[in-house]
Protein backbone atom coordinates (compact mmCIF):
# COMPACT_ATOMS: atom_id res chain seq x y z
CA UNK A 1 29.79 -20.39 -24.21
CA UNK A 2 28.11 -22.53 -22.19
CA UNK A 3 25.48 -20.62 -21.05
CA UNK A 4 22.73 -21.11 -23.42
CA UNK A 5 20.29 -20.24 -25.04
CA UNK A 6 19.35 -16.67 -23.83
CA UNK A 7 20.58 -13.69 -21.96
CA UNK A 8 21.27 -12.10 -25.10
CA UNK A 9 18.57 -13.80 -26.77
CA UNK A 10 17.89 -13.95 -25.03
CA UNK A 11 8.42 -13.48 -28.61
CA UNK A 12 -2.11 -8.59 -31.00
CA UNK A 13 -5.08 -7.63 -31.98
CA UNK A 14 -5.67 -8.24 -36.15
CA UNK A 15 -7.92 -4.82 -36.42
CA UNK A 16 -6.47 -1.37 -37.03
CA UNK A 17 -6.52 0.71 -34.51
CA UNK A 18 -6.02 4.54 -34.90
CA UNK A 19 -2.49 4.80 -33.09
CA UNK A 20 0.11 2.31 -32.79
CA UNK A 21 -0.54 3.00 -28.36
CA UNK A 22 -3.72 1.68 -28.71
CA UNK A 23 -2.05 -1.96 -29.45
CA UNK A 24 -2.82 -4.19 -27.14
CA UNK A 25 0.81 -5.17 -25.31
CA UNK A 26 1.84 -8.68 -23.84
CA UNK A 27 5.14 -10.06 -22.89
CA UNK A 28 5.83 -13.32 -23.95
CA UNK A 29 4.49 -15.41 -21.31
CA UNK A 30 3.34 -12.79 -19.58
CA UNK A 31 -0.13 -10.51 -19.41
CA UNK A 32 1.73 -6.90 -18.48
CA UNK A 33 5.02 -5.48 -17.51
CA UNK A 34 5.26 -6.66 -13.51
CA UNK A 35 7.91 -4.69 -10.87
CA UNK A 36 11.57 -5.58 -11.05
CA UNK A 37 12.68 -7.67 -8.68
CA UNK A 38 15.67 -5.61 -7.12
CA UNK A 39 15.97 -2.56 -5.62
CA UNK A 40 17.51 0.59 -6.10
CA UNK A 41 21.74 -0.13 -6.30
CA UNK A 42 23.99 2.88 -4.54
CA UNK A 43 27.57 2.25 -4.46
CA UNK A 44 30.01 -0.65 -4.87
CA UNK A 45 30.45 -2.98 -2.13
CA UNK A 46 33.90 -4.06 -1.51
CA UNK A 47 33.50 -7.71 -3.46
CA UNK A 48 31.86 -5.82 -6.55
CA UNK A 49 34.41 -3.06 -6.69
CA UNK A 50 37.68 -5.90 -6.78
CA UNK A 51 35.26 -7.70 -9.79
CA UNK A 52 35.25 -4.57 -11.65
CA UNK A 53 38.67 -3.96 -11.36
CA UNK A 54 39.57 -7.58 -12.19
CA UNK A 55 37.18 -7.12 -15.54
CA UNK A 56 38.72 -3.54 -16.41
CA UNK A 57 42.22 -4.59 -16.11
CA UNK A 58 41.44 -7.59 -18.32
CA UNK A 59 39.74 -5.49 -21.07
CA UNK A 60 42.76 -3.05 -21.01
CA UNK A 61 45.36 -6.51 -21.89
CA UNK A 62 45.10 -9.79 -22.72
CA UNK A 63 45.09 -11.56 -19.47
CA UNK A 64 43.46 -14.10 -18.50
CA UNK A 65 40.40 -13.14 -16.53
CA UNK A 66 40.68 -14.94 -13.11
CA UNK A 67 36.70 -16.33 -12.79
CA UNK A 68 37.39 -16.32 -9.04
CA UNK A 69 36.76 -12.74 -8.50
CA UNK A 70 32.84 -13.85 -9.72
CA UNK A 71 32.48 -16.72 -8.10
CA UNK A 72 30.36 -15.81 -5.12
CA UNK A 73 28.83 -12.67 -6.98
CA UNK A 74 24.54 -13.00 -8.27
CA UNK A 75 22.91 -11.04 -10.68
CA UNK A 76 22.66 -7.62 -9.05
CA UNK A 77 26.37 -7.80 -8.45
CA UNK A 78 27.05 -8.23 -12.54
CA UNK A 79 24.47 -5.37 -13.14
CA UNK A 80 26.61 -2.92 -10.74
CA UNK A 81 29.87 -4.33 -11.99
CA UNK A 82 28.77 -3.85 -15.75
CA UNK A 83 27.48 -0.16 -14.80
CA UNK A 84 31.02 0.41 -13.32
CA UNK A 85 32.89 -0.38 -16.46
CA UNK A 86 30.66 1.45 -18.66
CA UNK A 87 31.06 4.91 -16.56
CA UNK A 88 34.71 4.37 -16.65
CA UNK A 89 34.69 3.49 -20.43
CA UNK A 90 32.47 6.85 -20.81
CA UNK A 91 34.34 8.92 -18.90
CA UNK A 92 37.63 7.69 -20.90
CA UNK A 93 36.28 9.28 -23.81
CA UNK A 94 34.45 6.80 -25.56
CA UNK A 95 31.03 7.24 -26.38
CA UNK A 96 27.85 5.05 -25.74
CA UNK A 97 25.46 4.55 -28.82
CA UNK A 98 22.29 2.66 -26.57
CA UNK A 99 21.62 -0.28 -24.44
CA UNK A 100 20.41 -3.87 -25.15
CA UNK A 101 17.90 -5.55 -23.15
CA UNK A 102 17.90 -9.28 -22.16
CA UNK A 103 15.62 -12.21 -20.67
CA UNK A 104 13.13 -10.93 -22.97
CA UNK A 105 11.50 -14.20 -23.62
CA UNK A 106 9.78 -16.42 -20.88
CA UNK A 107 11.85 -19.11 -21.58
CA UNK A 108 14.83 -17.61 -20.62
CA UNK A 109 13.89 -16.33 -17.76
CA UNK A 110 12.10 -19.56 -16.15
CA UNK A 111 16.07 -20.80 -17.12
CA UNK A 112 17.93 -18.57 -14.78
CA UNK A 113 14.74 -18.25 -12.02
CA UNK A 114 14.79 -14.29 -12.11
CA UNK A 115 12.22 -12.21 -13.88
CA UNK A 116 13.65 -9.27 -14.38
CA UNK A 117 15.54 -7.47 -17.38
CA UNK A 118 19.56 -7.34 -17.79
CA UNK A 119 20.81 -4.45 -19.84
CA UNK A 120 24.16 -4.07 -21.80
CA UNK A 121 25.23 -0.87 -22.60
CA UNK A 122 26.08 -0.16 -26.45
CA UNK A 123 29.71 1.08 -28.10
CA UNK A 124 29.81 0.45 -31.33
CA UNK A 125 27.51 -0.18 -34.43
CA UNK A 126 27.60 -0.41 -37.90
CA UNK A 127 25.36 0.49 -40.92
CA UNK A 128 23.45 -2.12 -43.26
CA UNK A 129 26.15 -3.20 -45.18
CA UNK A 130 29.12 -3.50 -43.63
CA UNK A 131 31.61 -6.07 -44.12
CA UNK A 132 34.64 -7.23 -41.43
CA UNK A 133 37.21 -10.45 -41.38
CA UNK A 134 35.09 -13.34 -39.54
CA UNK A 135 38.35 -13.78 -37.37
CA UNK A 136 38.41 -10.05 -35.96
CA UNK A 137 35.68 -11.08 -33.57
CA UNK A 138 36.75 -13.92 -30.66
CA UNK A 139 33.66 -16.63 -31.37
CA UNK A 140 31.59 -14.36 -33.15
CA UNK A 141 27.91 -14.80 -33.39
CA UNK A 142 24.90 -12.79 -35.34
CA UNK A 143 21.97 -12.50 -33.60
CA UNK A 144 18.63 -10.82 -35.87
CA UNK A 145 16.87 -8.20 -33.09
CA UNK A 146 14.67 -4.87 -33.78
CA UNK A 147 16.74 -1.78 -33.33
CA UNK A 148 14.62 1.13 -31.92
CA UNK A 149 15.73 4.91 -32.01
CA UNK A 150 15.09 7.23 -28.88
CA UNK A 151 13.24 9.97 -29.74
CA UNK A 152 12.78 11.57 -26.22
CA UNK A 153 13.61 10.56 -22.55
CA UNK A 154 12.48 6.97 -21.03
CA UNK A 155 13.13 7.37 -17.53
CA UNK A 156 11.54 5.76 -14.09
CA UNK A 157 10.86 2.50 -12.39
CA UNK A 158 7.27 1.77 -13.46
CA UNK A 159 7.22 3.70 -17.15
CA UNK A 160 3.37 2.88 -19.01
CA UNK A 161 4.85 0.06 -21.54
CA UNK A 162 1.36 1.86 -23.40
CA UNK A 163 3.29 5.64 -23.41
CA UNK A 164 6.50 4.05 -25.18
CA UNK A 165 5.77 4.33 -28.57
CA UNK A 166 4.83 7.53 -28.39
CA UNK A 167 8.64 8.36 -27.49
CA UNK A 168 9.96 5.76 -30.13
CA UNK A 169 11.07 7.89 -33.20
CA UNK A 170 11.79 4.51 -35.20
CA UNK A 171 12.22 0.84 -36.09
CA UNK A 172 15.06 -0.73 -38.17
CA UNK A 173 16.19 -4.28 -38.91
CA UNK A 174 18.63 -4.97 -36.73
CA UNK A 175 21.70 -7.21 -35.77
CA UNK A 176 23.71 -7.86 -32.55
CA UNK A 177 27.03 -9.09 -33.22
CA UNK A 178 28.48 -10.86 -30.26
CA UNK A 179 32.01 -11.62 -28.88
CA UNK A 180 33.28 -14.61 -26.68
CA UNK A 181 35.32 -13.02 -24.49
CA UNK A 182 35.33 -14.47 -20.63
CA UNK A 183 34.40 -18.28 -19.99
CA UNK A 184 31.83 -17.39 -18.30
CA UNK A 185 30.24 -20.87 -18.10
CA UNK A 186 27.36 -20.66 -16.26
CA UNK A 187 27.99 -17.72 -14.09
CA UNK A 188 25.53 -15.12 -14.32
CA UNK A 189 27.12 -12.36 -12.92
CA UNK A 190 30.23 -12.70 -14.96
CA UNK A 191 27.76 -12.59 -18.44
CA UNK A 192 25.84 -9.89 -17.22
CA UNK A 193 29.16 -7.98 -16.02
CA UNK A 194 30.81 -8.76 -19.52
CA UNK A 195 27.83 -6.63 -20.90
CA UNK A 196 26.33 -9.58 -22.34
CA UNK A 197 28.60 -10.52 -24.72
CA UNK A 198 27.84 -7.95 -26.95
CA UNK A 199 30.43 -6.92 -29.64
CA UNK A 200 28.26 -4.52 -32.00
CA UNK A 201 25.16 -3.78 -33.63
CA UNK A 202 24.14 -3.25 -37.14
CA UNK A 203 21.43 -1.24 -38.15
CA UNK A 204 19.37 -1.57 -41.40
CA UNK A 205 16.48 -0.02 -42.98
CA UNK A 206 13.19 1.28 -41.09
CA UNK A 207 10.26 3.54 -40.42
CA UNK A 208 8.60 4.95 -38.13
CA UNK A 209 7.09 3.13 -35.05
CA UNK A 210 3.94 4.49 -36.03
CA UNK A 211 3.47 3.49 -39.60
CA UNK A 212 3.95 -0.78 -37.67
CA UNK A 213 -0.10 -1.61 -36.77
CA UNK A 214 1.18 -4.63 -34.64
CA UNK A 215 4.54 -4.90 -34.40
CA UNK A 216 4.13 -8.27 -32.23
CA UNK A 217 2.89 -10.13 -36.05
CA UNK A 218 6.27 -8.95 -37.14
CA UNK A 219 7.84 -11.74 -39.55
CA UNK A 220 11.62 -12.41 -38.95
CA UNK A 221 13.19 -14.20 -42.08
CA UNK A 222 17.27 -14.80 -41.79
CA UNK A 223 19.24 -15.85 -45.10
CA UNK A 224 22.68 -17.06 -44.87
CA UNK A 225 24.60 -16.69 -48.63
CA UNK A 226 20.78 -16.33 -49.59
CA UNK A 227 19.82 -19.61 -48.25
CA UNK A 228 16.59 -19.05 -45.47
CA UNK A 229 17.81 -20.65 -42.34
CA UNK A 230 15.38 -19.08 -39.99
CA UNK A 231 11.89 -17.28 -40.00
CA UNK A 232 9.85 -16.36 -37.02
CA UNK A 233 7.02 -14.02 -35.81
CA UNK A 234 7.94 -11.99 -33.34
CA UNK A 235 5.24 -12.58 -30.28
CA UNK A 236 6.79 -16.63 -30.81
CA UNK A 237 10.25 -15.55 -29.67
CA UNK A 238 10.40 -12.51 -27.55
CA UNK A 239 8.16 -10.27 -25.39
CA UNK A 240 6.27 -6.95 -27.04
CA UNK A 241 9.61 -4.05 -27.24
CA UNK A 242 7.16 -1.59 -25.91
CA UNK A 243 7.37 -3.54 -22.68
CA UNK A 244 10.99 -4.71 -23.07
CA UNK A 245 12.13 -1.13 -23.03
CA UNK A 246 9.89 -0.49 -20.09
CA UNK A 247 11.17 -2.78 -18.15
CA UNK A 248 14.53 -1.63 -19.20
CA UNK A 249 14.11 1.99 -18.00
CA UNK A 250 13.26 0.33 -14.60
CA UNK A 251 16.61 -1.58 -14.24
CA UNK A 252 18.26 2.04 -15.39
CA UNK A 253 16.53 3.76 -13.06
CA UNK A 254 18.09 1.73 -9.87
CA UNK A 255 21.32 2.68 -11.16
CA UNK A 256 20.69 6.90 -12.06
CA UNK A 257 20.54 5.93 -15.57
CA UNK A 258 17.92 6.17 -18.31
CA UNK A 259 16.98 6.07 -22.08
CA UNK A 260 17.97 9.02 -24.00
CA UNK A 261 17.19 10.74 -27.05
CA UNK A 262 19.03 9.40 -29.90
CA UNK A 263 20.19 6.24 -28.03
CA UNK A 264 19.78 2.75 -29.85
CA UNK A 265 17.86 0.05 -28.15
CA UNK A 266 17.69 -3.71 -29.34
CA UNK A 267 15.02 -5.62 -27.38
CA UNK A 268 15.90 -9.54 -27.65
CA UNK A 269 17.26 -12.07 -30.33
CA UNK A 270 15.10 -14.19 -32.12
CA UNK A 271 17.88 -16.68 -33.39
CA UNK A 272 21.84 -16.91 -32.95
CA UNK A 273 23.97 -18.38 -35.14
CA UNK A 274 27.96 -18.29 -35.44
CA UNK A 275 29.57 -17.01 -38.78
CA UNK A 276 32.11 -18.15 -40.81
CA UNK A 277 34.46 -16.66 -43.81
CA UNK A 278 32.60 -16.61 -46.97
CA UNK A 279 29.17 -15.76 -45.10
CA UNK A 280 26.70 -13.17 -46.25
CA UNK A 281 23.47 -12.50 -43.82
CA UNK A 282 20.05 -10.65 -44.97
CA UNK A 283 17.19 -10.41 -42.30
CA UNK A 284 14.26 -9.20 -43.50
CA UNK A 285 11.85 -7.86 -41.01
CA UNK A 286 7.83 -7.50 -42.35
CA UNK A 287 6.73 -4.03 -42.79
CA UNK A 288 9.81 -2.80 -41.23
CA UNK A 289 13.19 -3.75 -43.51
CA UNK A 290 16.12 -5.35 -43.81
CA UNK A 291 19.41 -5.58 -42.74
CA UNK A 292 22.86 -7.07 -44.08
CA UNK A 293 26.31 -8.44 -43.01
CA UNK A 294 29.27 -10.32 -44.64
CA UNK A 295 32.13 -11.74 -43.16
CA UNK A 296 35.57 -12.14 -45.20
């Protein structure tokens, strides 16, 4: 994919204070969580609705997608087209596990000129552990991210970044596996319409949001075959998650949509890296866990 680094990607106080809400909260780049910059979406317009279709028919065979049904379509057109194709993927029977958010770090949003938050919506995950053939995934990609847990509704267009925690019922390590699927190049709205790339997720171990003083100090460390290849801290890479999924619920919200209970939401990559045969991956994730992932 051309289109790098981030849409998929895509970084406190040192006291303890008595609740994790009392954390002081800061987006990478940024001081506090500012409005979105569209408004509220209805229905399809003509241009969207033939892009959808286009996408659907090429996820149902093996066609090639024709890139000219995107070509004149921004990023509110791939945010309608990709909440098209997830109703009709829900209401086929399948069933959504969470949403991903993306531009969560400033750099990736001073790279497309728009600062406001993507989501992908989530079909399939996996447990710590899990094991798959490198080649059943087109271009495949691991991406370390935290994996939150719902634990009651996140709904509304300007949701206190400061009251999410308290509806966070837990942590993990995390993974998103991605897919190359459409050449999307550099068109936005064809990524964002192709839910972001996103394959999977694999969840690891965790705890409780609460038992994290600061999760922005969170250390990232990524082993390949146990071999560190990457370590971060979190605030370097990607915005605060409490203010990630805030901003989240706001793109929802144009659409009818919003974070349930029990849904899984991963709030920006720190690192990609594409996977081979032969590869095992640990991410370890400081006061939080760890995850795994091998590929045959």
């Amino acid at each position: 994919m051309n289109f790098q680094p981030v849409i998929s990607l895509g970084p406190g106080d040192e006291h303890s204070p008595k609740s994790v809400s009392a954390l002081p909260i800061r987006a990478n780049g940024q001081e506090s969580a500012a409005p979105t910059t569209f408004g509220l979406v209805n229905s399809l317009n003509s241009s969207q609705t033939h892009a959808a279709n286009v996408l659907w028919d090429y996820y149902q065979s093996d066609k090639t997608l024709p890139e000219e049904a995107f070509a004149d379509l921004d990023f509110s057109d791939g945010l309608a087209i990709q909440a098209e194709i997830r109703r009709r993927r829900v209401e086929s029977g399948l069933t959504q596990i969470g949403w991903k958010v993306g531009l969560t770090s400033d750099r990736a949003r001073k790279q497309v000129g728009i600062d406001d938050r993507p989501f992908g919506h989530l079909m399939r995950s996996f447990d710590s552990g899990v094991s798959m053939p490198a080649n059943s995934v087109a271009g495949a990609t691991i991406e370390p991210e935290m994996c939150f847990t719902i634990g009651a509704t996140i709904a509304g267009p300007d949701v206190d970044p400061q009251t999410i925690p308290d509806r966070i019922a837990r942590v993990a390590a995390g993974y998103e596996l991605n897919e190359r699927r459409a050449v999307v190049g550099g068109n936005l709205a064809m990524l964002i319409a192709d839910n972001l790339t996103n394959w999977a997720i694999v969840e690891g171990s965790g705890v409780p949001v609460s038992d994290v003083q600061d999760i922005d100090e969170t250390e990232i460390v990524l082993y390949r075959n146990d071999e560190e290849c990457f370590r971060c801290v979190h605030r370097d890479e990607v915005d605060n998650p409490f203010i990630s999924i805030s901003r989240l619920a706001a793109t929802l919200h144009r659409f009818g949509l919003s974070l349930e209970a029990g849904q899984k939401v991963i709030t920006g990559a720190y690192t990609r890296h594409k996977v081979e045969a032969g590869e095992h991956w640990v991410a370890e994730y400081s006061n939080i866990g760890r995850v795994e992932a091998s590929y045959t």
